[in-house]
C-alpha atoms as a PDB file:
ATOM      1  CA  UNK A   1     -19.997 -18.365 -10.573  1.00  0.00           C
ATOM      2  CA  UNK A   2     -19.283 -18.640  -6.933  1.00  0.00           C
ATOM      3  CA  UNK A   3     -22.340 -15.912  -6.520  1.00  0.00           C
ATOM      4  CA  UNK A   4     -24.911 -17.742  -8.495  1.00  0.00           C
ATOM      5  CA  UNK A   5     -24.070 -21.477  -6.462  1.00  0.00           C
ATOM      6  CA  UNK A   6     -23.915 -19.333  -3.368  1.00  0.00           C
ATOM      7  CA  UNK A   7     -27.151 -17.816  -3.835  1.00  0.00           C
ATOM      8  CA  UNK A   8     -28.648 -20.963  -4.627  1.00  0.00           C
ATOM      9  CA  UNK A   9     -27.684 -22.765  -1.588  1.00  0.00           C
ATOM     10  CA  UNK A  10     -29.011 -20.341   0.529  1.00  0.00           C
ATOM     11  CA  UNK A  11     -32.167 -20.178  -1.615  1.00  0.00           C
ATOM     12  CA  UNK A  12     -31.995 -24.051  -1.425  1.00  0.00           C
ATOM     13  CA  UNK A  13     -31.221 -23.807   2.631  1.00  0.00           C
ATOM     14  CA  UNK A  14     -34.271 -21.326   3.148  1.00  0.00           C
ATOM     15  CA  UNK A  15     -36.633 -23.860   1.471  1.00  0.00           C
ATOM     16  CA  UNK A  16     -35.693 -26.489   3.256  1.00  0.00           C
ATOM     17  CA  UNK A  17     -35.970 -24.339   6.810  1.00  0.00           C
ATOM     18  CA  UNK A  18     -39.218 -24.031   6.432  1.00  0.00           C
ATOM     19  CA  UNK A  19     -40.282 -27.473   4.855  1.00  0.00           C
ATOM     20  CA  UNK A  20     -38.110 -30.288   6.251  1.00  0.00           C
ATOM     21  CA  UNK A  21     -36.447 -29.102   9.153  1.00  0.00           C
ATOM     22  CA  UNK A  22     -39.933 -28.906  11.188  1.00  0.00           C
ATOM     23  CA  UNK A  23     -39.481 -31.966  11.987  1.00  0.00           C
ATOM     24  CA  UNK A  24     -36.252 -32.249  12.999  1.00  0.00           C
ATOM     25  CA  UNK A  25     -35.932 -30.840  17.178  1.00  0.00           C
ATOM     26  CA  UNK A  26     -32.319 -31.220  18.507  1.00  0.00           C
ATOM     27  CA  UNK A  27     -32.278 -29.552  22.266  1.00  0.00           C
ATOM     28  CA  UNK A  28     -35.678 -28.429  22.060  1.00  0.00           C
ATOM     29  CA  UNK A  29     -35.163 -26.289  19.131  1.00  0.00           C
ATOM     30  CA  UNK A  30     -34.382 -26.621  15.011  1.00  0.00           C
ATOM     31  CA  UNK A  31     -31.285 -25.478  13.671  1.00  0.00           C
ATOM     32  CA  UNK A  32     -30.691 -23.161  11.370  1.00  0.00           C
ATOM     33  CA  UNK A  33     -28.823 -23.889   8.229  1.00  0.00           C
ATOM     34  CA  UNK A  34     -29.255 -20.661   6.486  1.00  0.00           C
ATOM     35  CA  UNK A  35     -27.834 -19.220   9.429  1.00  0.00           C
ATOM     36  CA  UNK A  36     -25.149 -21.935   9.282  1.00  0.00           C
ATOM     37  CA  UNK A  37     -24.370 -21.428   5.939  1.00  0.00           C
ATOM     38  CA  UNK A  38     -24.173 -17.111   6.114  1.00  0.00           C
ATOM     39  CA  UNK A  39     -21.811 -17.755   9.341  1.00  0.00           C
ATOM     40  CA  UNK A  40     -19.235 -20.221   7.280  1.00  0.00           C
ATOM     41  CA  UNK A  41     -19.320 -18.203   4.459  1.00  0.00           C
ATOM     42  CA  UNK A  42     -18.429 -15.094   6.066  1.00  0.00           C
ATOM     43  CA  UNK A  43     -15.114 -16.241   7.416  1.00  0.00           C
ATOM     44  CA  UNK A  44     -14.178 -18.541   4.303  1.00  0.00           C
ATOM     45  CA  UNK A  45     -15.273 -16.041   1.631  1.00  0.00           C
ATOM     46  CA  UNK A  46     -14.266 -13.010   3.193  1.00  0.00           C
ATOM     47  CA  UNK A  47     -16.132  -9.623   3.853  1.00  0.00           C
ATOM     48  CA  UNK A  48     -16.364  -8.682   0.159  1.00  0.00           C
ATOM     49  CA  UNK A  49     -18.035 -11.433  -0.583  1.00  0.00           C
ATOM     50  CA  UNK A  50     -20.279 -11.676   2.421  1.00  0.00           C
ATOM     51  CA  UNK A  51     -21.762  -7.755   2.187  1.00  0.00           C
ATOM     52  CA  UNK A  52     -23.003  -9.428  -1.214  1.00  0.00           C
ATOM     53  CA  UNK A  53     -23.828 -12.802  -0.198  1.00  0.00           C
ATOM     54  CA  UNK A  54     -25.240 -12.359   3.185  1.00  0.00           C
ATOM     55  CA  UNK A  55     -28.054  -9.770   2.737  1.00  0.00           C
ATOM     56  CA  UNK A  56     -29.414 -11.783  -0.011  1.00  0.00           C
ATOM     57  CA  UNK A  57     -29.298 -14.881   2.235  1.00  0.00           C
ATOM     58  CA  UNK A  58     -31.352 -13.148   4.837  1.00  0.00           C
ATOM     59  CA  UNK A  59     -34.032 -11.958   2.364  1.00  0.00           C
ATOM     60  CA  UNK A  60     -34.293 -15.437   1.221  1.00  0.00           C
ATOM     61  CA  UNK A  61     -35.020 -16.589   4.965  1.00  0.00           C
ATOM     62  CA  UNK A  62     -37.320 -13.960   5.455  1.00  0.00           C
ATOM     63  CA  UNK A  63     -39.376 -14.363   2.282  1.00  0.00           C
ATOM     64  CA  UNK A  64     -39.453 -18.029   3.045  1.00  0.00           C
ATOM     65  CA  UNK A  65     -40.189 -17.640   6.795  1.00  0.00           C
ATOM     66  CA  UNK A  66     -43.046 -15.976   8.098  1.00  0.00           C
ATOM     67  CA  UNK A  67     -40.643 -13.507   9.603  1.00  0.00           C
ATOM     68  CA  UNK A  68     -40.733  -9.182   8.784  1.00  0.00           C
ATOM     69  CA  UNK A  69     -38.614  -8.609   5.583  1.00  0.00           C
ATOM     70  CA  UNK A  70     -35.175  -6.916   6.449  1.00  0.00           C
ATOM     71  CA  UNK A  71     -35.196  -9.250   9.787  1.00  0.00           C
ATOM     72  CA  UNK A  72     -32.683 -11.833   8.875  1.00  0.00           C
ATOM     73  CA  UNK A  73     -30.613  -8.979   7.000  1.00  0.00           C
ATOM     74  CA  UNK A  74     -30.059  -7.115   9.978  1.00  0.00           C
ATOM     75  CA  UNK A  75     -29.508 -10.166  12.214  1.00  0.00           C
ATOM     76  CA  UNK A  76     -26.973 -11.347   9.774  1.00  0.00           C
ATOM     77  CA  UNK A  77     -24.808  -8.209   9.534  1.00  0.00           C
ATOM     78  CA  UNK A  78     -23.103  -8.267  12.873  1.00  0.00           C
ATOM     79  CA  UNK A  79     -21.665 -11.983  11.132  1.00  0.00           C
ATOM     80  CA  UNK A  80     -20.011 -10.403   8.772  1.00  0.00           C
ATOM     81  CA  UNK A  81     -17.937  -7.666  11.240  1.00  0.00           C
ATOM     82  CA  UNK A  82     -17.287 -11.216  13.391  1.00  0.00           C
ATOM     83  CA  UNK A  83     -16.002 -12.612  10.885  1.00  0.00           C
ATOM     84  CA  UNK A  84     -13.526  -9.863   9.556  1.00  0.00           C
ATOM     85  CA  UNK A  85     -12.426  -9.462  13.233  1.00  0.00           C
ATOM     86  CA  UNK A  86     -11.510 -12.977  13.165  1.00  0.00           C
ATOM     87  CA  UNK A  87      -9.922 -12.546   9.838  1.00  0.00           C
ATOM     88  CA  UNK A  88      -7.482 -10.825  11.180  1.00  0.00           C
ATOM     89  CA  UNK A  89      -5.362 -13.479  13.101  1.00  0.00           C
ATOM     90  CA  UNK A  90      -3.858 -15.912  10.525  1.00  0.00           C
ATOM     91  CA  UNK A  91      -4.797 -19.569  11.308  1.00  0.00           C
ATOM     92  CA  UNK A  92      -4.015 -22.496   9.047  1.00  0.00           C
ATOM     93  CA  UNK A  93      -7.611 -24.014   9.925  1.00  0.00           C
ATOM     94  CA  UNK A  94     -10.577 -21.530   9.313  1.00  0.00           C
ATOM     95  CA  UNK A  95     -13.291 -24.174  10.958  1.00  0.00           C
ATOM     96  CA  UNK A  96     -12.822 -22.876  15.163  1.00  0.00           C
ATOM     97  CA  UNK A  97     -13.326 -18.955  13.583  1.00  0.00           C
ATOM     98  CA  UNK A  98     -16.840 -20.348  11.325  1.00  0.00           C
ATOM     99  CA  UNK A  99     -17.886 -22.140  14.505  1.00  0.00           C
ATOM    100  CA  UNK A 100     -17.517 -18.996  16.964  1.00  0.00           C
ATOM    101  CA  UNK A 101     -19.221 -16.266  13.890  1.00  0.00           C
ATOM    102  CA  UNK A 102     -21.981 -19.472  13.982  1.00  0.00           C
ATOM    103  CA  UNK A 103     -22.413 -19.256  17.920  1.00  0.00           C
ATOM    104  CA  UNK A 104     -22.070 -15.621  18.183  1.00  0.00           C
ATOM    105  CA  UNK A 105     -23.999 -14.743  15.137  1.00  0.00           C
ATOM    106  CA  UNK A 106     -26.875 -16.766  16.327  1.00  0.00           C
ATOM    107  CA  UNK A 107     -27.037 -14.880  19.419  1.00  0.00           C
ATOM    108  CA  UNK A 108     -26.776 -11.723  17.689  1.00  0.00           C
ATOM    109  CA  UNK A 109     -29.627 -12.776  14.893  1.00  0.00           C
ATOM    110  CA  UNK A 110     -31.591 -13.950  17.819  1.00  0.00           C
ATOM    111  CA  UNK A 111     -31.508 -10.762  19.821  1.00  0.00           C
ATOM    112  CA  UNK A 112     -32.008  -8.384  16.614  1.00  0.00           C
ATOM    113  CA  UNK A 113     -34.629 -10.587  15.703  1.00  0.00           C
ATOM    114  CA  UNK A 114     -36.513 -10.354  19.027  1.00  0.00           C
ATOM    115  CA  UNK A 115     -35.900  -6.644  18.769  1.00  0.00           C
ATOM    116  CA  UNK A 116     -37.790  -6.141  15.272  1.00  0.00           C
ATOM    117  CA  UNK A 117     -40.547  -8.531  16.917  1.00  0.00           C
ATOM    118  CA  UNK A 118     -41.079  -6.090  20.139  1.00  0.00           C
ATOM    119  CA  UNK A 119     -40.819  -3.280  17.627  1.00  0.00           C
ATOM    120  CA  UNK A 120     -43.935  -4.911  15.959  1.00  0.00           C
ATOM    121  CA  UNK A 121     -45.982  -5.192  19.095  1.00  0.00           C
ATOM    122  CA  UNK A 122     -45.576  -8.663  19.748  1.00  0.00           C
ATOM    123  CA  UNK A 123     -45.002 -10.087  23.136  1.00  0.00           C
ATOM    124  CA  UNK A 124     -41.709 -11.539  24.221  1.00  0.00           C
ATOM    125  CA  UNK A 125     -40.899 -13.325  27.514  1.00  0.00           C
ATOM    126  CA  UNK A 126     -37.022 -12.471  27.585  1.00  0.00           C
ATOM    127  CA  UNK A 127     -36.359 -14.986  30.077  1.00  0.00           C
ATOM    128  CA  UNK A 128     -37.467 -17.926  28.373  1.00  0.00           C
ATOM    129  CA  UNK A 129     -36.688 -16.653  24.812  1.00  0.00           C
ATOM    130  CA  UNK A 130     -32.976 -16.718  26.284  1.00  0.00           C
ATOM    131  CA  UNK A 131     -32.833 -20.039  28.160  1.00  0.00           C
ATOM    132  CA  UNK A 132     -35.562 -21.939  26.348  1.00  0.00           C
ATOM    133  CA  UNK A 133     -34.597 -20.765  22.706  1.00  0.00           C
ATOM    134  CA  UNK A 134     -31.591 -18.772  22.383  1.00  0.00           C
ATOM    135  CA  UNK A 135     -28.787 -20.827  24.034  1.00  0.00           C
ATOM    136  CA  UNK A 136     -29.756 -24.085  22.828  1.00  0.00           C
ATOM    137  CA  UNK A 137     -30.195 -22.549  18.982  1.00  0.00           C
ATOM    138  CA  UNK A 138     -26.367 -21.123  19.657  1.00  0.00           C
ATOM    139  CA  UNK A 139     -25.355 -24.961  20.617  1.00  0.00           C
ATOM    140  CA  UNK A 140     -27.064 -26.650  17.937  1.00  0.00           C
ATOM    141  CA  UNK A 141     -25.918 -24.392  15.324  1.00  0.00           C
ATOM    142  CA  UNK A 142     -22.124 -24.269  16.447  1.00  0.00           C
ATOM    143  CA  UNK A 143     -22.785 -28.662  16.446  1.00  0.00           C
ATOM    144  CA  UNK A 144     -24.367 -28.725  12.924  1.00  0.00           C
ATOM    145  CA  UNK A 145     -21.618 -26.024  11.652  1.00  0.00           C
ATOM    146  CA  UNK A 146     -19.337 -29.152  11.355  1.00  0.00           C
ATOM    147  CA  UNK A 147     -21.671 -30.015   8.226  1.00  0.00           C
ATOM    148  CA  UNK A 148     -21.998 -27.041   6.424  1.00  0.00           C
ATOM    149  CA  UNK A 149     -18.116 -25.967   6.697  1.00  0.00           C
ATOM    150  CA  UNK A 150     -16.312 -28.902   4.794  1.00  0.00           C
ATOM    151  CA  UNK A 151     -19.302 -28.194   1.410  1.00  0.00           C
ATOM    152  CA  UNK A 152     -19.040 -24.657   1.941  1.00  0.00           C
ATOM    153  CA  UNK A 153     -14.836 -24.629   2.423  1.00  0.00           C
ATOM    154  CA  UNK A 154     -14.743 -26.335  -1.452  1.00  0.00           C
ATOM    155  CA  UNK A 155     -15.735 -22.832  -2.784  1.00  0.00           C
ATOM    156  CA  UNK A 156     -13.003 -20.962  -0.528  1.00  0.00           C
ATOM    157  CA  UNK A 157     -10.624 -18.744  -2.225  1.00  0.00           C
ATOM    158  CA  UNK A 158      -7.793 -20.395  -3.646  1.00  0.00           C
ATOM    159  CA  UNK A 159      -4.942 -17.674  -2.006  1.00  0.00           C
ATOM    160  CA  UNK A 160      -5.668 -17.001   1.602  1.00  0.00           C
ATOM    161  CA  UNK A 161      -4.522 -13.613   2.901  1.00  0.00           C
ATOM    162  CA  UNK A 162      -2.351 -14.247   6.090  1.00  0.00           C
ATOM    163  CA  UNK A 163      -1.776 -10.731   6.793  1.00  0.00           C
ATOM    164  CA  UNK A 164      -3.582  -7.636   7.124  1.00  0.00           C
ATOM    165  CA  UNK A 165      -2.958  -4.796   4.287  1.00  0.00           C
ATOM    166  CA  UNK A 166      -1.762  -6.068   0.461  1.00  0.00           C
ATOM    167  CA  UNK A 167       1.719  -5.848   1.028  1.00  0.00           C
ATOM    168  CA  UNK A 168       4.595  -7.017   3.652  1.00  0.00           C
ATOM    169  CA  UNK A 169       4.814  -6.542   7.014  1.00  0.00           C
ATOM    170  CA  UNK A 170       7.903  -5.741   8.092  1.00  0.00           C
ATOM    171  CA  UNK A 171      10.235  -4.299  11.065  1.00  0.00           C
ATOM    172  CA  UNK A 172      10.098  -0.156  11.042  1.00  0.00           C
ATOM    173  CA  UNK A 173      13.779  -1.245  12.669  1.00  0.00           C
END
C-alpha cells in the first residue's frame, strides 16, 4: 500500500511540475517537489524503500518533463546513499537529515543533470547554471521541504531503527 500512494504522489508531483508550478518563481527559479518528495522519502522510508521508490519517481519526472529518460534516475541516486549515511546517527527528529538529502540532492541532480545535457551536445554556461540556477534551486527546495516532510512523515515506518545492524550494540568489555 505504501508503494502504490507513494507512486502516486510522485506521479501526482510530476504533473503538477510541469503544469502549475510554471508559474510559481521563488528566487528566480521553481522548486521542485518531485525532487522534494524523493529527498524526504529517502530518509523517512529508508534505503529499501527508496531503491524502489526513487527510480520510479525520476522516470515519472522525466516522462513528464521534457528532460532525457534515465536523467532524473541518475540524479536521484546519490539521495538515496545521503540519506543512508544520515541514517546512521540516531536522531529523535528526522526533518534537519530530509532537509540536508533535499539541499544536497538538488545539487547533485543538478550537476548529473547538466552532465547528461553536455553529453547530448547542448551548451551549458557553468557559471551561471551554478549561481543563477543551482544555488537558489538548493535554497528553495531545502525552504519548501518544510511542506512535503510533515504529509510525507504520516507514511513513516512505525519502528524506527536507532542503531546500525539488527541486534544490540554492546561493550566487547
Amino acid at each position: 500500500m505504501t508503494y502504490a500512494v507513494a507512486l502516486a504522489v510522485a506521479w501526482t508531483f510530476s504533473v503538477l511540475q510541469v503544469s502549475v508550478m510554471p508559474y510559481l518563481h521563488v528566487l528566480g527559479v521553481t522548486p521542485d517537489f518531485v525532487l522534494i518528495f524523493a529527498g524526504s522519502f529517502a530518509v523517512l522510508r529508508g534505503r529499501d524503500e527508496a531503491f524502489f521508490v526513487l527510480p520510479l519517481a525520476g522516470l515519472f519526472r522525466d516522462l513528464a518533463t521534457s528532460d532525457p529518460l534515465g536523467t532524473s534516475v541518475l540524479g536521484f541516486t546519490p539521495m538515496v546513499l545521503l540519506a543512508a549515511a544520515l541514517r546512521l546517527r540516531a536522531m529523535d527528529s528526522q526533518f534537519i537529515p530530509a532537509v540536508a538529502v533535499v539541499a544536497a540532492g538538488t545539487i547533485c541532480h543538478a550537476f548529473i543533470s547538466m552532465v547528461v545535457l553536455v553529453a547530448t551536445g547542448q551548451d551549458i554556461a557553468l557559471m551561471h547554471a551554478v549561481v543563477r540556477v543551482i544555488l537558489p534551486l538548493a535554497i528553495v527546495n531545502a525552504l519548501f521541504a518544510t511542506i512535503v516532510y510533515l504529509p510525507v512523515s504520516w507514511f513513516r515506518k512505525t519502528e524506527r531503527s536507532r542503531m546500525i545492524g539488527s541486534g544490540r550494540l554492546t561493550s566487547p568489555l
